[in-house]
PDB file of N, CA and C in Angstrom:
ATOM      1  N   UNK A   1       0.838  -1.189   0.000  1.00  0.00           N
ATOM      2  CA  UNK A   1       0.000   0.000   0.000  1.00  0.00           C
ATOM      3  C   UNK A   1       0.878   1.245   0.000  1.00  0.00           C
ATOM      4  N   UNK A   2       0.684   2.444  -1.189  1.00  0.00           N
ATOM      5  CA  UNK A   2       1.722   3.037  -0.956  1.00  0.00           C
ATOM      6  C   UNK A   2       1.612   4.426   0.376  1.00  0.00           C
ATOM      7  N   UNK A   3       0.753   4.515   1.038  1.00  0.00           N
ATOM      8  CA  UNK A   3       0.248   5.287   1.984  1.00  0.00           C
ATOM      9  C   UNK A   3       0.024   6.437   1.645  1.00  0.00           C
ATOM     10  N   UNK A   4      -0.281   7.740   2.318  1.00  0.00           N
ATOM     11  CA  UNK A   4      -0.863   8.869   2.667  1.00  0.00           C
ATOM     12  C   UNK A   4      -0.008  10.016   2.347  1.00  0.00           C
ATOM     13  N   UNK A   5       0.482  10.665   1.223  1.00  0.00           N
ATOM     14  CA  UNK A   5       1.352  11.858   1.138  1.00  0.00           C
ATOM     15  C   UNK A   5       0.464  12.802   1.616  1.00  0.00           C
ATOM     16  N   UNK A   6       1.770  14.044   1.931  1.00  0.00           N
ATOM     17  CA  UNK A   6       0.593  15.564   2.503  1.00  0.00           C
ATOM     18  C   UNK A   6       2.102  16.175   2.121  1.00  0.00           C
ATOM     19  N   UNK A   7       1.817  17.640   2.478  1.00  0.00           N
ATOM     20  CA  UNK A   7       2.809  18.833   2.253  1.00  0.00           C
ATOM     21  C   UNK A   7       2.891  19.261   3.605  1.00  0.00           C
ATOM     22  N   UNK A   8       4.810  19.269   3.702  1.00  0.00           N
ATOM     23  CA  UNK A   8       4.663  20.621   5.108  1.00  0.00           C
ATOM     24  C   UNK A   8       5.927  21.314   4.092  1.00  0.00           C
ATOM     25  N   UNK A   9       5.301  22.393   4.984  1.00  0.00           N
ATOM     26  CA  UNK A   9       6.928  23.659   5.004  1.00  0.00           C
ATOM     27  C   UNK A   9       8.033  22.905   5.237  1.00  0.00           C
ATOM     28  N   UNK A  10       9.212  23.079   3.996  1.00  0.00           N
ATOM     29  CA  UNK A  10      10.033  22.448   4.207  1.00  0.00           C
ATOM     30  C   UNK A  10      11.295  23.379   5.587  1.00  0.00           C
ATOM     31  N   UNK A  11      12.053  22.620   6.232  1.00  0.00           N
ATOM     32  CA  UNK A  11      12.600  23.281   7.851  1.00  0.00           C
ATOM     33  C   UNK A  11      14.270  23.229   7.275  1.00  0.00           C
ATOM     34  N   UNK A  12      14.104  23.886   6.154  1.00  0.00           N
ATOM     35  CA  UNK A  12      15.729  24.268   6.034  1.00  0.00           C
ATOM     36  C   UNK A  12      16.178  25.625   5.617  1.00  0.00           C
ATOM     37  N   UNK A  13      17.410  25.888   6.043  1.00  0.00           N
ATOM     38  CA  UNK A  13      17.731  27.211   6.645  1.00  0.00           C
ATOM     39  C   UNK A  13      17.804  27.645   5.161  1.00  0.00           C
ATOM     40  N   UNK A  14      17.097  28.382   4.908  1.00  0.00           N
ATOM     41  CA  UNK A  14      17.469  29.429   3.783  1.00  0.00           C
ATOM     42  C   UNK A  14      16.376  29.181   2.640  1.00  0.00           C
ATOM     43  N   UNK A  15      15.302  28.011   2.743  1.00  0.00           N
ATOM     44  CA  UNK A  15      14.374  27.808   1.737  1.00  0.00           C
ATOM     45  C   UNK A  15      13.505  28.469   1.830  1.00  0.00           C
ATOM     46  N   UNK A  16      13.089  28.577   0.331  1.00  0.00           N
ATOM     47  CA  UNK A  16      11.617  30.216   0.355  1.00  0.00           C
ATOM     48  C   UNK A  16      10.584  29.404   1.447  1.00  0.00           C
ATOM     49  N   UNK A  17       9.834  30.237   0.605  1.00  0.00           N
ATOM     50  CA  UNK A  17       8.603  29.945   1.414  1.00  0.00           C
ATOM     51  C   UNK A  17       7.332  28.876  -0.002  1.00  0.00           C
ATOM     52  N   UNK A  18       8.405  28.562  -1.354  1.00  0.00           N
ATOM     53  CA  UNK A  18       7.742  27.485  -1.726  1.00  0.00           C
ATOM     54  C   UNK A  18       8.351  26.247  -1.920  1.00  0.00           C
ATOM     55  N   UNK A  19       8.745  25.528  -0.964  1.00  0.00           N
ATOM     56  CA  UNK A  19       9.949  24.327  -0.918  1.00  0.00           C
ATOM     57  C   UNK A  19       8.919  23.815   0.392  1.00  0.00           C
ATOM     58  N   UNK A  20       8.695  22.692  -0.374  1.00  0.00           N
ATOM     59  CA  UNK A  20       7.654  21.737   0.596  1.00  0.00           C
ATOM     60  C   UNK A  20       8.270  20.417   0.878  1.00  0.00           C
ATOM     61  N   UNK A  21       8.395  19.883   2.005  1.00  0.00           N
ATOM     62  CA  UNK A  21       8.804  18.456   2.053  1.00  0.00           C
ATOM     63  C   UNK A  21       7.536  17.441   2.096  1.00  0.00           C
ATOM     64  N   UNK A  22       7.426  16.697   1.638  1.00  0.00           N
ATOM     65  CA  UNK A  22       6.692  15.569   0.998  1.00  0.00           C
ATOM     66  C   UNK A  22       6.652  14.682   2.243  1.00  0.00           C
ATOM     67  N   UNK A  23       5.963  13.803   2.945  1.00  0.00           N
ATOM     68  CA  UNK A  23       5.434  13.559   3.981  1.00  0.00           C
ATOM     69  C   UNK A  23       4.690  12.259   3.655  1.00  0.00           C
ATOM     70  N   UNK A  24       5.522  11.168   4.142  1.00  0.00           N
ATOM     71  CA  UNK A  24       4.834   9.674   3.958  1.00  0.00           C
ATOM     72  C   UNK A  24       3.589   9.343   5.414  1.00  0.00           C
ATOM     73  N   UNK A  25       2.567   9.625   5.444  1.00  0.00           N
ATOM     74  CA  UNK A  25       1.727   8.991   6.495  1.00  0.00           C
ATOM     75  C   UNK A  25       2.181   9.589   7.671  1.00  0.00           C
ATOM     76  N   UNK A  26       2.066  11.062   7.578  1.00  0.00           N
ATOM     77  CA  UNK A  26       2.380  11.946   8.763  1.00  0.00           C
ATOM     78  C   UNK A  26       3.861  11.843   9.303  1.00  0.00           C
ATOM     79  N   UNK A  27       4.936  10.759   8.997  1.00  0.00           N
ATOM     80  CA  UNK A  27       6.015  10.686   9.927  1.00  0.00           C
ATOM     81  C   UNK A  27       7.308  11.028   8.698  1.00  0.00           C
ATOM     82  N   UNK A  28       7.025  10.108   7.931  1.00  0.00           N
ATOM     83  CA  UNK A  28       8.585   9.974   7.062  1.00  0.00           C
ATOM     84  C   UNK A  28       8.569  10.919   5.785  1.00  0.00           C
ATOM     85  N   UNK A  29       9.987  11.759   5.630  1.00  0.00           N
ATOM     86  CA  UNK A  29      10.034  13.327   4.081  1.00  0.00           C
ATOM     87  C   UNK A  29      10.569  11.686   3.606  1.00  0.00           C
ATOM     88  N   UNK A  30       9.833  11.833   1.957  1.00  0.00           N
ATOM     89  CA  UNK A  30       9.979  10.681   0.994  1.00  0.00           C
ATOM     90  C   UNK A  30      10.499  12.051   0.078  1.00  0.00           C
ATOM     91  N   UNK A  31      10.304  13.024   0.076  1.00  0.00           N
ATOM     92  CA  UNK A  31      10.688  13.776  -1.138  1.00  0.00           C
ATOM     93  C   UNK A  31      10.506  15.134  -0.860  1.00  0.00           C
ATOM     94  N   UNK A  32      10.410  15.898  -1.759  1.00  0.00           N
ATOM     95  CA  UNK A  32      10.608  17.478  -1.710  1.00  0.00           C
ATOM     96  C   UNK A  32       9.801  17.979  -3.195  1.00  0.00           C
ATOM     97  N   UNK A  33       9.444  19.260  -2.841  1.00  0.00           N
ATOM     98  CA  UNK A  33       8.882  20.313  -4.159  1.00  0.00           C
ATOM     99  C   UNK A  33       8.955  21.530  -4.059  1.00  0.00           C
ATOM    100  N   UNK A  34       9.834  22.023  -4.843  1.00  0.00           N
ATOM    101  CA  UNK A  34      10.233  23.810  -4.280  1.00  0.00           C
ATOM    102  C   UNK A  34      10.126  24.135  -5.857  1.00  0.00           C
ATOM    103  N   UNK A  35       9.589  25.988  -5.908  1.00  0.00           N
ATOM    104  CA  UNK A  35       9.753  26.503  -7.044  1.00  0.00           C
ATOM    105  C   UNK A  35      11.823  26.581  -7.038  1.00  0.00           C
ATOM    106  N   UNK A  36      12.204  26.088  -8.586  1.00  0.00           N
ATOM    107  CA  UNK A  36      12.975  26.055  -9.160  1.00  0.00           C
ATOM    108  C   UNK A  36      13.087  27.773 -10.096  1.00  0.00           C
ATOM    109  N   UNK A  37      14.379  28.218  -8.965  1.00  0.00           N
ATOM    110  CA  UNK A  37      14.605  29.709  -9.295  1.00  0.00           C
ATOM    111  C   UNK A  37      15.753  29.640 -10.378  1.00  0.00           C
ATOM    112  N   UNK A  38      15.068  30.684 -11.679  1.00  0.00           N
ATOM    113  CA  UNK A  38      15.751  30.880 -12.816  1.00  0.00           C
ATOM    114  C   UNK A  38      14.918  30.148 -13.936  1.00  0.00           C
ATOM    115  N   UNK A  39      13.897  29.471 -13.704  1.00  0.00           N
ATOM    116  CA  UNK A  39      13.382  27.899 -14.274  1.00  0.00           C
ATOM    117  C   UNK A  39      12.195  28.810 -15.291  1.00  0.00           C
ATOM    118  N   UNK A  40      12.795  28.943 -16.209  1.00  0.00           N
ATOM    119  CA  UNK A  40      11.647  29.452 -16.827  1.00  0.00           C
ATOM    120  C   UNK A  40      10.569  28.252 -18.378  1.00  0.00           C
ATOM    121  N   UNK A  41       9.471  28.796 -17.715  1.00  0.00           N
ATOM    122  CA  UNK A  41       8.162  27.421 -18.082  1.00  0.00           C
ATOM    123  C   UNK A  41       8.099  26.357 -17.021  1.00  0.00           C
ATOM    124  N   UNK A  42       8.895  25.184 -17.166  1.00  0.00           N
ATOM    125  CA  UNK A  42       8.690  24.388 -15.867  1.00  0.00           C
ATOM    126  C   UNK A  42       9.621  25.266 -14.377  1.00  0.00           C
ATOM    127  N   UNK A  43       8.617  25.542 -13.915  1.00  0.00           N
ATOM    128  CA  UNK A  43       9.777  26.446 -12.477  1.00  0.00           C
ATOM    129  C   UNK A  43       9.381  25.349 -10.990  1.00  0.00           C
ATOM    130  N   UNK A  44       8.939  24.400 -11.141  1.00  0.00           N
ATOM    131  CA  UNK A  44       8.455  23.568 -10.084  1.00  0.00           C
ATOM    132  C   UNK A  44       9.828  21.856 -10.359  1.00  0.00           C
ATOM    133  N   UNK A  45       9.925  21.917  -9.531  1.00  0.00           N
ATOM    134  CA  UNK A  45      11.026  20.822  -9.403  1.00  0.00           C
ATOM    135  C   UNK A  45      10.496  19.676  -7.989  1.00  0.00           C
ATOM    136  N   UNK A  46      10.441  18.238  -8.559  1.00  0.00           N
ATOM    137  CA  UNK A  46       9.603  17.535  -7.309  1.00  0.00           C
ATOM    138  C   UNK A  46      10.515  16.205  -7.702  1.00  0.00           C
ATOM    139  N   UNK A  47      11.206  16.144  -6.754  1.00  0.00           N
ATOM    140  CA  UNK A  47      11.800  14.797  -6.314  1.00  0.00           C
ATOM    141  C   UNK A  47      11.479  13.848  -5.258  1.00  0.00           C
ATOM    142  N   UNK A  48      11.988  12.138  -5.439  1.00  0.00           N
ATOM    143  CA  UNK A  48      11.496  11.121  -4.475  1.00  0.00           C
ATOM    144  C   UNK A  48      13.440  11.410  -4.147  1.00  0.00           C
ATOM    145  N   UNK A  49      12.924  11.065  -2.755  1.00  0.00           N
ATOM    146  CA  UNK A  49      14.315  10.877  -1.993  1.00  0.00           C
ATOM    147  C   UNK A  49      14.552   9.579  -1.734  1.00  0.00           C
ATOM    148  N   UNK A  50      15.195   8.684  -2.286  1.00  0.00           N
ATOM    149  CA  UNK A  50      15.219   7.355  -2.104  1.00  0.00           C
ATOM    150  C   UNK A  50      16.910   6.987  -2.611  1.00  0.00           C
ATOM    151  N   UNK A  51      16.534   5.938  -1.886  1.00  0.00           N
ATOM    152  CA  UNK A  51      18.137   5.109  -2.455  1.00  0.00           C
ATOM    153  C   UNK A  51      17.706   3.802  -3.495  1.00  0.00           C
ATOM    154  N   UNK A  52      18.297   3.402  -4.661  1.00  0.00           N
ATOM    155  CA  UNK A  52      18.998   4.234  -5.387  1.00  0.00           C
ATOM    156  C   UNK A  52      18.569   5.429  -6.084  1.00  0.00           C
ATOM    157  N   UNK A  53      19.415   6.321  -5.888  1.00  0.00           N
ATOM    158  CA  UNK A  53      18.582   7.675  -7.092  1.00  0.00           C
ATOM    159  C   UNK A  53      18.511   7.179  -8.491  1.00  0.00           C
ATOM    160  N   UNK A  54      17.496   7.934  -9.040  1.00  0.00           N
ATOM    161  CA  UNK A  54      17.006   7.537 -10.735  1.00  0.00           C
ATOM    162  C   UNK A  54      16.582   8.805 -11.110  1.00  0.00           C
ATOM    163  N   UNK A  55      17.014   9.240 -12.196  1.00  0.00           N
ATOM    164  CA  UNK A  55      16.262  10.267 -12.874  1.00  0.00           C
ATOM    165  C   UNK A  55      14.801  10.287 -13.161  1.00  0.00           C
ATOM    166  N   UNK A  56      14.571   9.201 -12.690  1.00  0.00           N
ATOM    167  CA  UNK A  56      13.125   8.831 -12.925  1.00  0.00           C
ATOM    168  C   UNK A  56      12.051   9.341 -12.093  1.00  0.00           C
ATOM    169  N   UNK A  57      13.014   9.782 -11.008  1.00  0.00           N
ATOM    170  CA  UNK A  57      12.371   9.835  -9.598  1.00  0.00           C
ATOM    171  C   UNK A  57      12.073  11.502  -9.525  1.00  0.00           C
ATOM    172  N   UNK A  58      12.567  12.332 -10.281  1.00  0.00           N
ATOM    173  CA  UNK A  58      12.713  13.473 -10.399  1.00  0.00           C
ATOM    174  C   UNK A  58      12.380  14.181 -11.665  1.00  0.00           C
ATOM    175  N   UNK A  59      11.770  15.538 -11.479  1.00  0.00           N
ATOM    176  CA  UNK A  59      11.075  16.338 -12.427  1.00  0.00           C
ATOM    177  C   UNK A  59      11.251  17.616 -12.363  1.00  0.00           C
ATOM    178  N   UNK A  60      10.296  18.517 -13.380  1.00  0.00           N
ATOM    179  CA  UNK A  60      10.061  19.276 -13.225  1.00  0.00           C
ATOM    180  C   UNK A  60       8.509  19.396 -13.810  1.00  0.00           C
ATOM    181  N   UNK A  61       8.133  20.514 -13.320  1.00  0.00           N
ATOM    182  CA  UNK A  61       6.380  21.056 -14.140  1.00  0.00           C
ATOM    183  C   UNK A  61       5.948  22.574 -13.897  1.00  0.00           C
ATOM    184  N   UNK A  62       4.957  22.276 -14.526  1.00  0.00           N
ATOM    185  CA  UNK A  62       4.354  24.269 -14.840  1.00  0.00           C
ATOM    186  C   UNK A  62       4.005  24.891 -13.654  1.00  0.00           C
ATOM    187  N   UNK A  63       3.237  23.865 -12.740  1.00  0.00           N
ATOM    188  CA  UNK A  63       2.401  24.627 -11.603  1.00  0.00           C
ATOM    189  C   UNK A  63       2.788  23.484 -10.720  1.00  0.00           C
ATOM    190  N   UNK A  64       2.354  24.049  -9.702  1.00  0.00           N
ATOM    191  CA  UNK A  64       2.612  23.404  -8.082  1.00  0.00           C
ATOM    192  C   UNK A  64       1.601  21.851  -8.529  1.00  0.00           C
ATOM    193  N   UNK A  65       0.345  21.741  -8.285  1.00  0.00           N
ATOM    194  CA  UNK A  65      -0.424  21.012  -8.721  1.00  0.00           C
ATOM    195  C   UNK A  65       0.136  19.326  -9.929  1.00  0.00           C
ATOM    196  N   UNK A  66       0.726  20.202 -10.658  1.00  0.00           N
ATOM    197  CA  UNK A  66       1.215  19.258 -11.750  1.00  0.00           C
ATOM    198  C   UNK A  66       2.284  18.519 -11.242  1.00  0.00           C
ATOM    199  N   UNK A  67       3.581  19.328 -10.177  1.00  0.00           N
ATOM    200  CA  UNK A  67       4.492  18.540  -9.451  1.00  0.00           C
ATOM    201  C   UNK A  67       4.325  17.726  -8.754  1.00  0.00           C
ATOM    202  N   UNK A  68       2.816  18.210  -7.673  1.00  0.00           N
ATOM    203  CA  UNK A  68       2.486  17.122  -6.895  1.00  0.00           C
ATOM    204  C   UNK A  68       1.741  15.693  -7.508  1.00  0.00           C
ATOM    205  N   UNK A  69       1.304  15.767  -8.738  1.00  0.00           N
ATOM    206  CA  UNK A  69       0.716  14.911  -9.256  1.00  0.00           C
ATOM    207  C   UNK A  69       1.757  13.960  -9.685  1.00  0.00           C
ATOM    208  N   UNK A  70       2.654  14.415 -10.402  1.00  0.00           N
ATOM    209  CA  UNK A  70       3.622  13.763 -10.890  1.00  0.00           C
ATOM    210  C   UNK A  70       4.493  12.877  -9.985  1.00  0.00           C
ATOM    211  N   UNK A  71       4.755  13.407  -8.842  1.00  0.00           N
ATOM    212  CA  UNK A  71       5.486  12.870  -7.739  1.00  0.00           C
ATOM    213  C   UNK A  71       4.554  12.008  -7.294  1.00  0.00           C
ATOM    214  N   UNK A  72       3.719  11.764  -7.439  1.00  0.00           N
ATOM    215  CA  UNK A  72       2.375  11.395  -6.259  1.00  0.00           C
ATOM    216  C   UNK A  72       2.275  10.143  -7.452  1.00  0.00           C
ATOM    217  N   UNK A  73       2.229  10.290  -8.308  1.00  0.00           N
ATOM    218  CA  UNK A  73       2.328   9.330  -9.707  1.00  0.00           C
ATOM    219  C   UNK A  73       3.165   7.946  -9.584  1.00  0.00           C
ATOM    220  N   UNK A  74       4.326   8.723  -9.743  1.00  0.00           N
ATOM    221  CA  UNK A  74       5.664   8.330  -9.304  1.00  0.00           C
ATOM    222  C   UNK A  74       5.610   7.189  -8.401  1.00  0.00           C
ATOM    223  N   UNK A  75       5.338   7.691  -7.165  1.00  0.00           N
ATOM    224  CA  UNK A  75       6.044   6.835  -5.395  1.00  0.00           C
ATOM    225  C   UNK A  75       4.371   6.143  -5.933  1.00  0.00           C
ATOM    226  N   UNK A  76       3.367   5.887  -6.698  1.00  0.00           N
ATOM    227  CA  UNK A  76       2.595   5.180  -6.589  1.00  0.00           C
ATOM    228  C   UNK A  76       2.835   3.520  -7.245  1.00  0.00           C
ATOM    229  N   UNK A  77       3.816   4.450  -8.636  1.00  0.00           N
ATOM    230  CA  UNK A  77       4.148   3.008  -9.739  1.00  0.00           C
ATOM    231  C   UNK A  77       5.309   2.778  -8.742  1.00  0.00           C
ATOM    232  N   UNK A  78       6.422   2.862  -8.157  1.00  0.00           N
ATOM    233  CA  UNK A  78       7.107   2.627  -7.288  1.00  0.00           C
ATOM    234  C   UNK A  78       7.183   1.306  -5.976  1.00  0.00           C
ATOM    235  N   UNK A  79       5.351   1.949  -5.793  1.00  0.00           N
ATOM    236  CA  UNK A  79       5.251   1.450  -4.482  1.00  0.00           C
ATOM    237  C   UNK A  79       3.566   0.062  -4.673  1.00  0.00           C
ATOM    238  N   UNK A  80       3.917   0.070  -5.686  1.00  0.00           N
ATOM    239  CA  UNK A  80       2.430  -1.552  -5.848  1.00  0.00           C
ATOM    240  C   UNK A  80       3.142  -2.053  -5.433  1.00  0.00           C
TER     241      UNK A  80
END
C-alpha cells in the first residue's frame, strides 16, 4: 500500500517559502517540491528521496499542482 502523502513547510535554513517536504503517512520526508529559481516554463522541481537515485524519480512542471501529481504518480508506480 503506498500510503498517505501531505505537504509541510520544508525546515531548512534558507528555503523560500515554496519548498515543501513531501510527507509519507504523517512521519517519514519521501521527497521534496520547491519553485525552481531561474526555471523558466517548468519552475516547479519535485523529487522522491530514495536510495537508489534515478532520474526517474525526479522532475520538473508548470504549476505546483502538476508537481504534486507527478510525484504522487511516481512513489505510486514505485510502491504496488
Amino acid at each position: 500500500m503506498p500510503g498517505h502523502l501531505t505537504l509541510r513547510r520544508t525546515n531548512i535554513p534558507g528555503a523560500g517559502t515554496d519548498d515543501w517536504s513531501v510527507i509519507l503517512d504523517g512521519k517519514e520526508v519521501i521527497g521534496r517540491i520547491y519553485k525552481a529559481p531561474n526555471r523558466q516554463g517548468n519552475a516547479w522541481f519535485w523529487g522522491l528521496t530514495m536510495f537508489p537515485s534515478s532520474a526517474a524519480n525526479t522532475g520538473y512542471a508548470s504549476h505546483l499542482d502538476e508537481a504534486k501529481a507527478r510525484l504522487k504518480a511516481r512513489w505510486h508506480v514505485l510502491n504496488r
